[in-house]
Protein backbone atom coordinates (compact mmCIF):
# COMPACT_ATOMS: atom_id res chain seq x y z
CA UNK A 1 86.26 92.44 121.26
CA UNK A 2 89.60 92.88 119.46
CA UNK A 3 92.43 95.10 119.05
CA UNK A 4 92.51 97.06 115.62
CA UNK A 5 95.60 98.59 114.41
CA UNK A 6 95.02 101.30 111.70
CA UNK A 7 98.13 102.29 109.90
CA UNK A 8 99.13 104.51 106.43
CA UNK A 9 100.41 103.92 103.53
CA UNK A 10 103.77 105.68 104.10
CA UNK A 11 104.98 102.71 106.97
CA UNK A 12 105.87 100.98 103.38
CA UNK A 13 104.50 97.00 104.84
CA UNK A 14 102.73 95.90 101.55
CA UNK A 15 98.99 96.32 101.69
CA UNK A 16 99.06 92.31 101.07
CA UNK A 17 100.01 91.73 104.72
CA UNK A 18 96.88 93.20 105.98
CA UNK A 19 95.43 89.99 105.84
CA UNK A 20 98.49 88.35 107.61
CA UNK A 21 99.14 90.54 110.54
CA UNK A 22 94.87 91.56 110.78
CA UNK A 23 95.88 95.39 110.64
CA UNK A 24 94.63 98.16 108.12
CA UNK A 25 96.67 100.09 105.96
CA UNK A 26 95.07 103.46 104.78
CA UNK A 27 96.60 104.49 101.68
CA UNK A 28 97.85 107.91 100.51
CA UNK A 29 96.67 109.70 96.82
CA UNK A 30 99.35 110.60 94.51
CA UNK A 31 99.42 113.55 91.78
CA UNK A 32 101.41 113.19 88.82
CA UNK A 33 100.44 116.23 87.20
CA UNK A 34 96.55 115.96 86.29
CA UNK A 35 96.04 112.31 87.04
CA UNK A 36 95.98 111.11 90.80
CA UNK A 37 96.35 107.90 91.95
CA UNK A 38 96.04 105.74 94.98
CA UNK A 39 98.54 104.10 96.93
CA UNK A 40 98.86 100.33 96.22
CA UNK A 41 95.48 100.06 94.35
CA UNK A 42 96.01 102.03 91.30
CA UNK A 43 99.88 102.46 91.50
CA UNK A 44 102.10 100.15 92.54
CA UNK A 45 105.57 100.72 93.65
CA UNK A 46 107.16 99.94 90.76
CA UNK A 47 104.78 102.08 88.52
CA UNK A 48 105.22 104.92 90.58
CA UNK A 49 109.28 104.70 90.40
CA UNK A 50 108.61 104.34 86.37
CA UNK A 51 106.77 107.39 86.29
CA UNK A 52 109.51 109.27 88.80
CA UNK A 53 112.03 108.58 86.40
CA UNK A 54 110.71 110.67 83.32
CA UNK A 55 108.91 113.01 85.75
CA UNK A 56 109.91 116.39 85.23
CA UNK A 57 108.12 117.95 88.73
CA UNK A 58 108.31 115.51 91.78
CA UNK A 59 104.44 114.45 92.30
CA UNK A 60 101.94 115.31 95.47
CA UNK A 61 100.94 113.38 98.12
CA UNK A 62 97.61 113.73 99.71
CA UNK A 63 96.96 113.26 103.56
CA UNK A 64 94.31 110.98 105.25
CA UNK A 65 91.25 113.07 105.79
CA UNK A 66 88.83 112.92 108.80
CA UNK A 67 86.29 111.29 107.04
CA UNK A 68 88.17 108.68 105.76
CA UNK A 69 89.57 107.98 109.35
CA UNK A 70 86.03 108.19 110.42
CA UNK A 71 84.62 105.15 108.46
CA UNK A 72 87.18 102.86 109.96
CA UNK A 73 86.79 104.11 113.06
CA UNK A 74 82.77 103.30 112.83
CA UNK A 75 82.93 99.86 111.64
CA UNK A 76 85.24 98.67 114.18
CA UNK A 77 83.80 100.63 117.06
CA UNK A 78 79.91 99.23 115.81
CA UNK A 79 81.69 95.61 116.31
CA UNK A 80 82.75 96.47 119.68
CA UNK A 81 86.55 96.85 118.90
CA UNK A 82 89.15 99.00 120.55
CA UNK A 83 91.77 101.06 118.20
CA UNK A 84 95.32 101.78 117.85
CA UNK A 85 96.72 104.57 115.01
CA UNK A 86 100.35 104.61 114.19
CA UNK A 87 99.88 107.03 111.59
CA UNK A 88 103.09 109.00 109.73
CA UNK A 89 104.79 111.63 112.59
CA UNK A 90 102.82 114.76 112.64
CA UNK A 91 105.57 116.86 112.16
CA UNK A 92 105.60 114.98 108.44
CA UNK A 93 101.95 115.06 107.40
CA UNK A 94 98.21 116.23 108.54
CA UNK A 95 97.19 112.61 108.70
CA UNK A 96 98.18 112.76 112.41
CA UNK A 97 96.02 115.55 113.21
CA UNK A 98 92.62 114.22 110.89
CA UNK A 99 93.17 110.71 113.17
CA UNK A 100 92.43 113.17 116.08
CA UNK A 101 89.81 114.65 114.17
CA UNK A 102 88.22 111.96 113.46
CA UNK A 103 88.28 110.49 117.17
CA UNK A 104 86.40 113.53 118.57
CA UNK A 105 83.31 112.23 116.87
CA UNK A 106 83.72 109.63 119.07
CA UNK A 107 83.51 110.57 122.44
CA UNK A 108 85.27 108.48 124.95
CA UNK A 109 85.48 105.69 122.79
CA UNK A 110 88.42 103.37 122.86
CA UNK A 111 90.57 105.31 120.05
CA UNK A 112 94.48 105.83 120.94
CA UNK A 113 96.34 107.77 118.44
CA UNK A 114 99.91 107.81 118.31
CA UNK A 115 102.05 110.37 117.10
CA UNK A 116 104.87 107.67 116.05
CA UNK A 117 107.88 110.71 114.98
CA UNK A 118 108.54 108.33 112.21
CA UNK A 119 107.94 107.61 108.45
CA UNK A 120 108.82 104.61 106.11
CA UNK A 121 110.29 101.77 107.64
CA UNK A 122 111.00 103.26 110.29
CA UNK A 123 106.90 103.24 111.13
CA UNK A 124 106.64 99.74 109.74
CA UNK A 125 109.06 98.64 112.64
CA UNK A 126 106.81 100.18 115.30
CA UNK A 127 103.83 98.61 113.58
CA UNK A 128 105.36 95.06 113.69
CA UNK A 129 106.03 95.47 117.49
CA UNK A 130 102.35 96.81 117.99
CA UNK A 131 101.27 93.62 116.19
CA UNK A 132 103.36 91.91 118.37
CA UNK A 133 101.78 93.15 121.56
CA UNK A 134 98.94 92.81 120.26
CA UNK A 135 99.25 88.93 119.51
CA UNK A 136 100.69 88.67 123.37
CA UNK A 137 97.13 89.78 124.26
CA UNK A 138 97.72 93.54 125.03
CA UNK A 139 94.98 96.06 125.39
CA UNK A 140 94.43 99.14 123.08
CA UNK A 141 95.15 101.26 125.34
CA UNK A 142 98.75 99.49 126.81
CA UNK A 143 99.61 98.95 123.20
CA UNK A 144 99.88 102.36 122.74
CA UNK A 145 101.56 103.43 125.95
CA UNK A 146 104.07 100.93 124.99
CA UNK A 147 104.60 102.53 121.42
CA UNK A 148 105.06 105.75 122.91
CA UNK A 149 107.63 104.28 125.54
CA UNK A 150 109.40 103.52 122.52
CA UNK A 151 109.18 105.67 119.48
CA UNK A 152 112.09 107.73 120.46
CA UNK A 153 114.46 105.00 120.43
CA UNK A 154 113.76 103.85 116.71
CA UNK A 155 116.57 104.82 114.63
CA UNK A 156 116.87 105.27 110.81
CA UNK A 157 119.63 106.28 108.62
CA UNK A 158 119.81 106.22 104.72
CA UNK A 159 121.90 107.11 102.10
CA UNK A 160 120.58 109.11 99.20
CA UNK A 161 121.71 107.82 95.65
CA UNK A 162 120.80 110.10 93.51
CA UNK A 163 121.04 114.35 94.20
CA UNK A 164 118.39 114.99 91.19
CA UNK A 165 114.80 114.47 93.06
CA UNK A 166 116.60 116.75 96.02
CA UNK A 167 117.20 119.58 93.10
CA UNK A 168 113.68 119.04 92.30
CA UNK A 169 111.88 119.25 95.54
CA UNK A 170 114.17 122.19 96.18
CA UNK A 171 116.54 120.45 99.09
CA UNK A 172 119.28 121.22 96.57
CA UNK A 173 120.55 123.94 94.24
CA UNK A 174 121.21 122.96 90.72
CA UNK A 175 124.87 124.41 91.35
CA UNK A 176 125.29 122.25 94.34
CA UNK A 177 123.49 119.13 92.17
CA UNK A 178 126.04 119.63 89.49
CA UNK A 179 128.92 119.94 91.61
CA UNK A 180 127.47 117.23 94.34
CA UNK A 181 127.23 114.64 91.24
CA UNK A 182 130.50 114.80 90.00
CA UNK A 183 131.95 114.65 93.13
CA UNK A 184 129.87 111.68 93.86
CA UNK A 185 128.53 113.09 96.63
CA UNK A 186 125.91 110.75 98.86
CA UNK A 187 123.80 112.60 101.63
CA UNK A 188 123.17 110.72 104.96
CA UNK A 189 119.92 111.86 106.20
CA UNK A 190 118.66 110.57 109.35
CA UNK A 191 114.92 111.25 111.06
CA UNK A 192 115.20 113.03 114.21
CA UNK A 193 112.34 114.81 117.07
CA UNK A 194 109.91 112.83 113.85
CA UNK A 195 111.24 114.70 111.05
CA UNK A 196 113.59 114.11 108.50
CA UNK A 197 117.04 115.90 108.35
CA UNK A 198 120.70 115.48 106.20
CA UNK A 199 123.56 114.72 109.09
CA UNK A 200 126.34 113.77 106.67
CA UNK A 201 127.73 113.50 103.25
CA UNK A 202 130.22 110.95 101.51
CA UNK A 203 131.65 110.45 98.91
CA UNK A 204 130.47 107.53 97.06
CA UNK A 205 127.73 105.24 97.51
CA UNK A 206 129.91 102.72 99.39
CA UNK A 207 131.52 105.66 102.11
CA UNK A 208 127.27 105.96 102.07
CA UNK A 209 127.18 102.47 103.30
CA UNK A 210 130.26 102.44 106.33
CA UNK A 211 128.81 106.24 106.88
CA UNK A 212 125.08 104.31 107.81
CA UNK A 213 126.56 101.52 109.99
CA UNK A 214 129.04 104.11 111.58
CA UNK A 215 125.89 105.40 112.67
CA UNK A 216 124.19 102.94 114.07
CA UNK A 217 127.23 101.26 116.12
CA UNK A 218 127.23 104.79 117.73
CA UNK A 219 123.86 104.31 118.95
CA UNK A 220 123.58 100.40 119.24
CA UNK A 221 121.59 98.00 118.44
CA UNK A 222 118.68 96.16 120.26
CA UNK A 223 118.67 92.85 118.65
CA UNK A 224 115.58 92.16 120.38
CA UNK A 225 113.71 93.64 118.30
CA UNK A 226 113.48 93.34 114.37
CA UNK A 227 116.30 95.29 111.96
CA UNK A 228 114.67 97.08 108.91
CA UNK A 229 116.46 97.62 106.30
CA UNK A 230 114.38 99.57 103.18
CA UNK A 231 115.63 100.68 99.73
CA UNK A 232 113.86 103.03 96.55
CA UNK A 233 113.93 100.82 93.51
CA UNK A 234 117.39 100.15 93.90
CA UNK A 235 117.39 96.22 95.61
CA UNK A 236 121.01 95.72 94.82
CA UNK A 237 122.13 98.44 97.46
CA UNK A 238 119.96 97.36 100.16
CA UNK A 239 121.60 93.86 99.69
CA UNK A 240 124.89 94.95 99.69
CA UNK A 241 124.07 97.09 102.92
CA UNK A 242 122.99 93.93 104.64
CA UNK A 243 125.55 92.06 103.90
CA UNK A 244 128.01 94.93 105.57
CA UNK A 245 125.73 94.96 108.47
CA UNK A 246 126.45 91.11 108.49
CA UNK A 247 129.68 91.46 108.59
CA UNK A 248 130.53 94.38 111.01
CA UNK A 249 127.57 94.00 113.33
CA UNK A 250 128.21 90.75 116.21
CA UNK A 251 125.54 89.34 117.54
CA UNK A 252 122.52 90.24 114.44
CA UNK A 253 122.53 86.79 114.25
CA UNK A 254 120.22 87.06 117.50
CA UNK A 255 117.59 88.89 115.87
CA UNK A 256 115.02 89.28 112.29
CA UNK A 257 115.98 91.02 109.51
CA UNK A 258 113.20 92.83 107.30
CA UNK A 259 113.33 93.91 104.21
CA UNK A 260 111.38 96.91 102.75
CA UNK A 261 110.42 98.66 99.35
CA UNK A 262 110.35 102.64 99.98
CA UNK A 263 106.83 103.48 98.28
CA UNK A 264 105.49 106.95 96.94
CA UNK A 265 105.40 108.77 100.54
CA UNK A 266 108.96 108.85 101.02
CA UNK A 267 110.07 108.09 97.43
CA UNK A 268 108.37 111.17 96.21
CA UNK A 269 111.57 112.85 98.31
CA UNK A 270 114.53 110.79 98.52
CA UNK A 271 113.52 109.91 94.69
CA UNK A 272 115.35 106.36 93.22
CA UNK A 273 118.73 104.56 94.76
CA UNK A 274 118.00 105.53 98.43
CA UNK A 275 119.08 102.63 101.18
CA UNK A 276 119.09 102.52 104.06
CA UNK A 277 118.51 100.80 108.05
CA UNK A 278 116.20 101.33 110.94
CA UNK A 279 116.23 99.90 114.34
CA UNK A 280 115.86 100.09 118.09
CA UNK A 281 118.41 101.46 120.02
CA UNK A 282 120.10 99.57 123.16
């Protein structure tokens, strides 16, 4: 008997780490107009950022269904495996909801879905810890209780680069997109009670930056447990945010830092240039 842990596409780990960490990533679909796509088999991340750069309509995102949930849930409950689902936060996506679906065609088996309140990397630090507890020998069902001990302390701020893919998905006027960009105004949006929200604005991606951190020394840092720090096509920034966080954060010497590409899920929103941290608080 073993401990499965299901996850989506949207926690942003790349699907070749399945293998590594023995999880599963279910991916997303993606419409760009007429043709869809799926999440890391037909469109990679840096396909999809291609095709948001000349897109004139942000694209759709598709949610897990029941029956997809169902297959997994069949092949690793006919082996005699227990599950855990850290799927996107409901409050974000249906895919929470089709997990529970799913798990009432399964009565009383050992299926614990968690809604996780986050997204992005964010989600892929919960899923590293659940791997972690896992590997420590952990059952399904403590696993889970321990993930929902903690979900409300993960943290994640992020600067948004570029005010365009907000005008598009309606966040923003185009008045306020005009006016925003030559003022070079940043949003700081944060995810709080598992959904995602603008806190701040500064002016300038590097104000963006000190704004994040600011942040984050407010709420503190556990450094026993992995940093994440994630960025949408737009490496550079995240760099430059790590090495801030190098230099204004003692002790992150004590603990991991992980690095993470922003794929389609969140990327479809925040659009290209978005960076920014997630951790657990003290």
């Amino acid at each position: 008997m073993a401990v499965r842990i299901i996850t989506d596409s949207s926690c942003d780990h790349p699907f070749s780490i399945q293998k590594e960490w023995d999880i599963k990533i279910m991916p997303f679909k993606v419409i760009f107009g007429d043709d869809e796509y799926v999440d890391g088999q037909d469109l990679t991340i840096q396909q999809f950022y291609q095709l948001m750069y000349t897109a004139t309509e942000l694209p759709k995102t598709v949610q897990i269904n029941p029956i997809e949930f169902e297959e997994v849930f069949k092949e690793y409950l006919d082996a005699g495996d227990e599950i855990v689902v850290l799927p996107i936060s409901r409050h974000m996506s249906g895919t929470y909801n089709n997990a529970l679906v799913a798990k009432e065609q399964f009565p009383g088996a050992p299926i614990y879905v968690v809604n996780t309140l986050n997204v992005t990397f964010g989600l892929g630090l919960l899923v590293e810890i659940a791997v972690r507890l896992r590997n420590q020998g952990l059952d399904a069902k403590s696993i889970a209780e321990q993930i929902e001990s903690i979900k409300e302390r993960v943290r994640l701020y992020a600067v948004v680069g570029d005010l365009k893919y907000l005008k598009m998905g309606g966040r923003l006027s185009s008045a306020g997109a005009v006016v925003g960009t030559l003022l070079g105004i940043k949003p700081i949006i944060c995810i709080q009670e598992g959904k995602v929200i603008g806190i701040d604005k500064a002016r300038g991606i590097k104000a963006g930056y000190q704004a994040v951190l600011s942040y984050a020394k407010k709420d503190g840092i556990d450094f026993s447990y992995p940093v994440y720090f994630g960025h949408s096509d737009f490496p550079g920034g995240m760099e430059e945010l790590i090495s801030l966080y190098k230099q204004e954060f003692e002790g992150w010497e004590n603990g991991e830092i992980h690095a993470s590409d922003i794929g389609p899920i969140v990327g479809t929103h925040a659009g290209p240039g978005c960076t920014g941290i997630a951790f657990i608080a003290k």
